[in-house]
Protein backbone atom coordinates (compact mmCIF):
# COMPACT_ATOMS: atom_id res chain seq x y z
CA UNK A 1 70.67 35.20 80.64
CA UNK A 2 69.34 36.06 77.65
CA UNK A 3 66.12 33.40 76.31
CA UNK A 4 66.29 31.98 73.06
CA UNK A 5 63.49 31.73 71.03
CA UNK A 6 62.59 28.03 70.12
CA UNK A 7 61.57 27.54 66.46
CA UNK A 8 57.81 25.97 65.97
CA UNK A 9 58.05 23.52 63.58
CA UNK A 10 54.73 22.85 61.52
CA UNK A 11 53.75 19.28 59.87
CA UNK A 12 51.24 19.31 57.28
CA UNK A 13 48.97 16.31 56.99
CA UNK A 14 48.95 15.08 52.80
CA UNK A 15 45.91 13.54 52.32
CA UNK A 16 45.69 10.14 49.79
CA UNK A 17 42.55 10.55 47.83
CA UNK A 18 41.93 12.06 44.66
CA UNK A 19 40.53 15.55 43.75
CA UNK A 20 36.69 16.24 43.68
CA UNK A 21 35.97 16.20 40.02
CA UNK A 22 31.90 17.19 40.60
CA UNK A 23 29.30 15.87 38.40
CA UNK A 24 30.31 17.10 34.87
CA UNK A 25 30.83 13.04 34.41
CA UNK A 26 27.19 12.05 35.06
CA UNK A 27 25.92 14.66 32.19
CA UNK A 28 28.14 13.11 29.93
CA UNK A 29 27.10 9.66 30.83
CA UNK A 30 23.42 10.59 30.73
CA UNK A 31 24.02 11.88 27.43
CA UNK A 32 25.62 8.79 26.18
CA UNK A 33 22.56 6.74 27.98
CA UNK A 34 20.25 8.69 26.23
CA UNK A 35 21.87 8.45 22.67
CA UNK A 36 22.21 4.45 23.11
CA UNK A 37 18.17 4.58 23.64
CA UNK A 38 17.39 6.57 20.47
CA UNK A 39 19.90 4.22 18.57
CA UNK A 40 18.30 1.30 19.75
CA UNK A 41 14.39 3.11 19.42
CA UNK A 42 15.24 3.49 15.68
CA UNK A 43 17.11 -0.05 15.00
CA UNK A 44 13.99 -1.38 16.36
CA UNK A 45 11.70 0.88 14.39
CA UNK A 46 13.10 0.10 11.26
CA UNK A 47 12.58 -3.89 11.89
CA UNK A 48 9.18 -3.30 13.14
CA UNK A 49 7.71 -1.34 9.99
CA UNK A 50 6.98 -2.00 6.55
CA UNK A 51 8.47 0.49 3.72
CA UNK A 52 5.14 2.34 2.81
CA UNK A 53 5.30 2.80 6.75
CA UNK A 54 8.58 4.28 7.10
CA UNK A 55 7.75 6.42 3.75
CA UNK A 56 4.74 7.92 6.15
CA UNK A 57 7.22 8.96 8.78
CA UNK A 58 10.40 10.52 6.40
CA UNK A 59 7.12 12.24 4.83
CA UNK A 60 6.26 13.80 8.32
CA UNK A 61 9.58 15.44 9.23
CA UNK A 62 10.10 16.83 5.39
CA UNK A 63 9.63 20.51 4.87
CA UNK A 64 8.02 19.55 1.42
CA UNK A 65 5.26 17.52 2.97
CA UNK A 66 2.44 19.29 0.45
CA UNK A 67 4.01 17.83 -2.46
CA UNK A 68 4.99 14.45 -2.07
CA UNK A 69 2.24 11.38 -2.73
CA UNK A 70 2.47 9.56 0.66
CA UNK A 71 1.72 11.64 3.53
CA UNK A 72 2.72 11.26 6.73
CA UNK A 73 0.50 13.65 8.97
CA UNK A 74 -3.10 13.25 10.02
CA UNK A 75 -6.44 14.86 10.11
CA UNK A 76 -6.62 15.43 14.01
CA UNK A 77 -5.06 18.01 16.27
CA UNK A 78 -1.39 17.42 15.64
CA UNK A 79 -2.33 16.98 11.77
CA UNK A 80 -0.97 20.53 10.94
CA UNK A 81 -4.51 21.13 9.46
CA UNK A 82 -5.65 24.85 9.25
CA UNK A 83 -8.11 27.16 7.05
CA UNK A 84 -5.22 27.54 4.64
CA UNK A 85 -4.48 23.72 4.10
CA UNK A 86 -6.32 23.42 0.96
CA UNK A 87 -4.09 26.27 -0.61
CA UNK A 88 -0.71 24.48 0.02
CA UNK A 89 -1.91 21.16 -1.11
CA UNK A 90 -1.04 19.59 -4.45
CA UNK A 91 -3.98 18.87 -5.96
CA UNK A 92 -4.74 15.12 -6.98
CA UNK A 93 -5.47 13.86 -11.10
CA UNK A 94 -9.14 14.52 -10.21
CA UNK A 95 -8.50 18.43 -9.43
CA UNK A 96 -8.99 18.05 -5.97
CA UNK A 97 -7.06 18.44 -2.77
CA UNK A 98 -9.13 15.80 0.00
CA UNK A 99 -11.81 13.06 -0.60
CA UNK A 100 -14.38 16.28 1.16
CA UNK A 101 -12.52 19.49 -0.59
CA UNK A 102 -13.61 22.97 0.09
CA UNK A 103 -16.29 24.45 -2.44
CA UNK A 104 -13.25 26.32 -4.31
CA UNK A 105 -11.19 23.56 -4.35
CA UNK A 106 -13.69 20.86 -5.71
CA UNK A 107 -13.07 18.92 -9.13
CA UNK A 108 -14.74 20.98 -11.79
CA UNK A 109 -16.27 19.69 -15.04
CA UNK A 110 -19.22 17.18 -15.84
CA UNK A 111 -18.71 13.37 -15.14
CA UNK A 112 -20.89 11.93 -17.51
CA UNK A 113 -20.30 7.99 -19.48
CA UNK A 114 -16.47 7.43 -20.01
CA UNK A 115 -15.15 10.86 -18.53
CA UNK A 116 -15.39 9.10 -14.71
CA UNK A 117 -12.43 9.52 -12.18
CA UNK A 118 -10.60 6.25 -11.29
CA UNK A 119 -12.03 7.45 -7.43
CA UNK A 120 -15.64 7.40 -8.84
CA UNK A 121 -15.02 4.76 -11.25
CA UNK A 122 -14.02 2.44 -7.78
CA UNK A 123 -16.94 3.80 -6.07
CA UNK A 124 -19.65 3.04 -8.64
CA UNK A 125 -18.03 -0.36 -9.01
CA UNK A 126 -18.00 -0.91 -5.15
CA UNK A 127 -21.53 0.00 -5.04
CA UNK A 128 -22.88 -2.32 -7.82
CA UNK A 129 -21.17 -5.39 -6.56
CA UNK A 130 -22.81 -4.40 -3.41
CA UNK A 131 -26.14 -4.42 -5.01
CA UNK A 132 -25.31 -7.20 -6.86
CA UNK A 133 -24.38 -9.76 -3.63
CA UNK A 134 -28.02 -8.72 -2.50
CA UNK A 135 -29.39 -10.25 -5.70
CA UNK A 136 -28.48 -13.87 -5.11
CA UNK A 137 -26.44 -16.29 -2.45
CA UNK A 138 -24.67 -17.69 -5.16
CA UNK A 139 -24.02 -14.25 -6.33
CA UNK A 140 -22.77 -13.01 -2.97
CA UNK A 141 -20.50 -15.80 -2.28
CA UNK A 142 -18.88 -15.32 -5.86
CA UNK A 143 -18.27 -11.74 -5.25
CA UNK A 144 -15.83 -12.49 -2.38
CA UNK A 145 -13.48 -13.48 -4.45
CA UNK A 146 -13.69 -9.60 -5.44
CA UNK A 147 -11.56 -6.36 -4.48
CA UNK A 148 -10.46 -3.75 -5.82
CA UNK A 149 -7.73 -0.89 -5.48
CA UNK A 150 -6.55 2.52 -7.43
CA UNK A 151 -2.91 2.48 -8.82
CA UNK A 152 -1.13 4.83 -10.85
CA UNK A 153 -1.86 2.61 -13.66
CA UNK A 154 -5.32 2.39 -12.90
CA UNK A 155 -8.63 1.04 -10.99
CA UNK A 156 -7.42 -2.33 -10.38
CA UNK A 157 -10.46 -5.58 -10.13
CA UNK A 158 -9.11 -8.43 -8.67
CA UNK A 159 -10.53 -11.26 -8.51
CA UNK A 160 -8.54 -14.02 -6.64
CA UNK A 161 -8.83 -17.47 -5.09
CA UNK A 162 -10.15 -18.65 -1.91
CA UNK A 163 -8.84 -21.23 0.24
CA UNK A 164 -12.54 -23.00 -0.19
CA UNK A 165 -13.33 -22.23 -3.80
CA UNK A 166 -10.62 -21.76 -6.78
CA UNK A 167 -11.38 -19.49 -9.65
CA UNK A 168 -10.09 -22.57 -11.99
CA UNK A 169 -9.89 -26.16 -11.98
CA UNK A 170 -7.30 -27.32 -10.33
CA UNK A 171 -3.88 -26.07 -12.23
CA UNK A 172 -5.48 -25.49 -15.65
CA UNK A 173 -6.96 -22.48 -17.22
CA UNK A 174 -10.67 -23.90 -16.96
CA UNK A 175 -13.00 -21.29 -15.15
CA UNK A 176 -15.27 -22.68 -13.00
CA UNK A 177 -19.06 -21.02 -12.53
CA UNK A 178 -17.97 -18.46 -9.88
CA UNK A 179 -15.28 -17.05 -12.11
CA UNK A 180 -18.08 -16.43 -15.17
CA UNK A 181 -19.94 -15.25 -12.72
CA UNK A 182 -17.44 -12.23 -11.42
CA UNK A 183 -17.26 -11.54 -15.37
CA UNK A 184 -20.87 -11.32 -16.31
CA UNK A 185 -20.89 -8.55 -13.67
CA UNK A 186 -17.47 -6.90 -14.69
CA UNK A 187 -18.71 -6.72 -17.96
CA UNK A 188 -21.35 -4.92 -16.87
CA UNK A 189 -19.55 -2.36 -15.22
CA UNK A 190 -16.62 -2.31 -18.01
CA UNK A 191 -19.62 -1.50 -20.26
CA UNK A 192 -20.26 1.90 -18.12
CA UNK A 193 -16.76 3.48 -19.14
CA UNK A 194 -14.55 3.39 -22.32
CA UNK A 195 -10.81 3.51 -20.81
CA UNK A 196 -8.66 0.73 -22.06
CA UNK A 197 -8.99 -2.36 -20.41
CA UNK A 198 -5.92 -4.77 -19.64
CA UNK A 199 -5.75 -8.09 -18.10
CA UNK A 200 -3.00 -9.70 -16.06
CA UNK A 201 -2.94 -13.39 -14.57
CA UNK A 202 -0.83 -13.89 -11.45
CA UNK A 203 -0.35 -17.64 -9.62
CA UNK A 204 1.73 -19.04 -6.63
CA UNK A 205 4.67 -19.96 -6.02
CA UNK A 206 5.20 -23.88 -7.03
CA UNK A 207 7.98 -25.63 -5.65
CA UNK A 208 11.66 -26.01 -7.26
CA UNK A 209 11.37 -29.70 -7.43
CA UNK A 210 9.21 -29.98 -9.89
CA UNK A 211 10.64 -30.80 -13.17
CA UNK A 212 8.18 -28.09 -15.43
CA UNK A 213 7.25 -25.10 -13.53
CA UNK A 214 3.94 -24.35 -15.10
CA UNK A 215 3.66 -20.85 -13.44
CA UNK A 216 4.41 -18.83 -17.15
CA UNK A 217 2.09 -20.85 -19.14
CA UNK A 218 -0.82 -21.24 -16.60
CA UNK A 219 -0.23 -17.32 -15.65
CA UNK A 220 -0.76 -16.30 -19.45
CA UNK A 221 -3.42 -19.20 -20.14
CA UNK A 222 -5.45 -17.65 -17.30
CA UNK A 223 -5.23 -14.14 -18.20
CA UNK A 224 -6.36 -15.18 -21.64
CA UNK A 225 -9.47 -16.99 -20.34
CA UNK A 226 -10.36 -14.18 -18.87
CA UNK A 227 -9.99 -11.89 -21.64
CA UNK A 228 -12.65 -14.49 -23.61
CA UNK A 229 -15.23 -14.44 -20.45
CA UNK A 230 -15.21 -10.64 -20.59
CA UNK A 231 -15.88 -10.93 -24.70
CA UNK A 232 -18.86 -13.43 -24.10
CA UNK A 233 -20.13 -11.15 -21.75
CA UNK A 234 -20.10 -8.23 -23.90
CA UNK A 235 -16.83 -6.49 -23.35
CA UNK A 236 -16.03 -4.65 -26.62
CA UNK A 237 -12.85 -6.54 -27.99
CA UNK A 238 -11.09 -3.24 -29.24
CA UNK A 239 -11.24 -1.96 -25.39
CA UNK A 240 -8.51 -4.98 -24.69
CA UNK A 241 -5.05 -3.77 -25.10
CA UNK A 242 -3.27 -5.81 -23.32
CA UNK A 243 -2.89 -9.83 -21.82
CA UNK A 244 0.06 -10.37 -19.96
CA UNK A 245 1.13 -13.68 -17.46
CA UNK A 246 3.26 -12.60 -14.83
CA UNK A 247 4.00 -16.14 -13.24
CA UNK A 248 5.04 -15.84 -9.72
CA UNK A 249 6.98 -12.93 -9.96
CA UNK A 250 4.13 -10.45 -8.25
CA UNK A 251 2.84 -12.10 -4.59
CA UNK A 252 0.66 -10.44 -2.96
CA UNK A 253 1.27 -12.18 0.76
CA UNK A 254 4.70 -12.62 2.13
CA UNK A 255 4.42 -16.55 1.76
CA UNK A 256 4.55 -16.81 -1.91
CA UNK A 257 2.85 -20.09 -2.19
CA UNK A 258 -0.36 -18.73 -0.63
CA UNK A 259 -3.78 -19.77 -2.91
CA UNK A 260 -4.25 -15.78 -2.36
CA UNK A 261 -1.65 -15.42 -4.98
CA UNK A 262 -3.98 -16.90 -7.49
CA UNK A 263 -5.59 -13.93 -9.09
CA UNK A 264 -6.69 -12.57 -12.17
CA UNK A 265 -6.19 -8.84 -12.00
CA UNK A 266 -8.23 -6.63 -14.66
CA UNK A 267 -7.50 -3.50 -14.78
CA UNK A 268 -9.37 0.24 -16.49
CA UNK A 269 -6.69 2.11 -17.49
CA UNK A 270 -6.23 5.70 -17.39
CA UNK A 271 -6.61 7.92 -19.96
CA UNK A 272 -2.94 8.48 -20.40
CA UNK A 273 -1.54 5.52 -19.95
């Protein structure tokens, strides 16, 4: 009798889980980690800084760094400094590149009486009022109320209130001692140079419940007793080209009703302005 063959019947096992996918999935979630960080980095760095600050760092990562006013890199290491610097650089109203310029790169010319750079004009000021706070304790304390700062208008004196000792009594246009005291010794230094000389007055922010806002009148009224100190000091009257009030409209600290924001600002012109 002839044996038949049985058949073999096979049974394959399905399994219920997914595919392996690898770990293409954690990249892209890395990624996505990593972009959320820089979004929130720059959000935060935007809040954080002021705009002069954030004009340093778009100056840092522009190609045409040489050329624009602010810069954003330094002097150290990681300055991009090198023996060539001095070539690239635009070179500043005074002919030079740096505050220390090379030899060939150095402002040319002789500075003698009017001919002074706004940079040397601040510097010789700085150093008489120095020499000038030695003289006296009543003339030290008055020359706190003293700074001063170069602009693109100009060298810019001002000479602003304290929260211990106003420049004017009360909210009038009356100088007190320490303000004819500041303009005996601007006058002297005015007297050094013959730019142009214009005077601005500046006050704080009153409140809006007051009826008459004096802050255009008393602005004016203040730039205009200065003008008249500098004159009875000797300050030429023809060197005055301009008086201007400028109310509240200008602060100078973020609360506007700060007594800093009582000032007086002078300013020497350039020669082209």
């Amino acid at each position: 009798m002839q044996k038949q063959n049985r058949p073999i019947i096979k049974r394959v096992k399905k399994s219920g889980g997914h595919a392996h996918h690898g770990g293409a999935w954690k990249v892209a979630y890395a990624d996505f980690v990593t972009a959320m960080m820089a979004f929130f980095l720059l959000m935060w760095l935007l809040n954080a800084t002021t705009e002069k600050q954030r004009k340093g760092l778009a100056d840092f990562f522009n190609p045409t760094i040489p050329i624009n006013r602010v810069s954003g890199g330094g002097t150290d290491m990681f300055g991009g400094d090198s023996v060539f610097s001095e070539d690239r650089m635009a070179q500043s109203g005074a002919g030079a590149s740096q505050i220390v310029p090379t030899e060939a790169q150095r402002a040319r010319g002789e500075v003698g009486r009017g001919d002074m750079g706004m940079e040397d004009e601040k510097k010789a000021l700085d150093d008489l009022l120095q020499a000038r706070g030695g003289e006296s304790m009543t003339m030290e304390r008055a020359l706190r109320h003293v700074v001063t700062r170069v602009t693109d208008e100009g060298l810019v004196i001002e000479v602003f209130d304290l929260p211990d000792t106003a420049l004017f009594e009360g909210d009038t246009a009356v100088p007190r001692a320490v303000l004819r005291d500041v303009a005996r010794v601007l006058a002297d230094v005015l007297a050094l140079t013959t730019n142009r000389v214009a005077v601005a007055g500046h006050v704080r922010n009153y409140p809006l419940t007051l009826i008459d806002n004096p802050v255009w009148p008393l602005s004016a009224d203040r730039a205009q007793t200065m003008r008249r100190l500098l004159g009875d000091m000797g300050l030429e009257a023809a060197r005055i080209t301009r008086v201007a009030g400028h109310a509240d409209r200008r602060p100078v600290t973020q609360n506007p009703m700060a007594i800093r924001n009582n000032r007086v600002e002078v300013i020497l012109l350039r020669r082209d302005r």
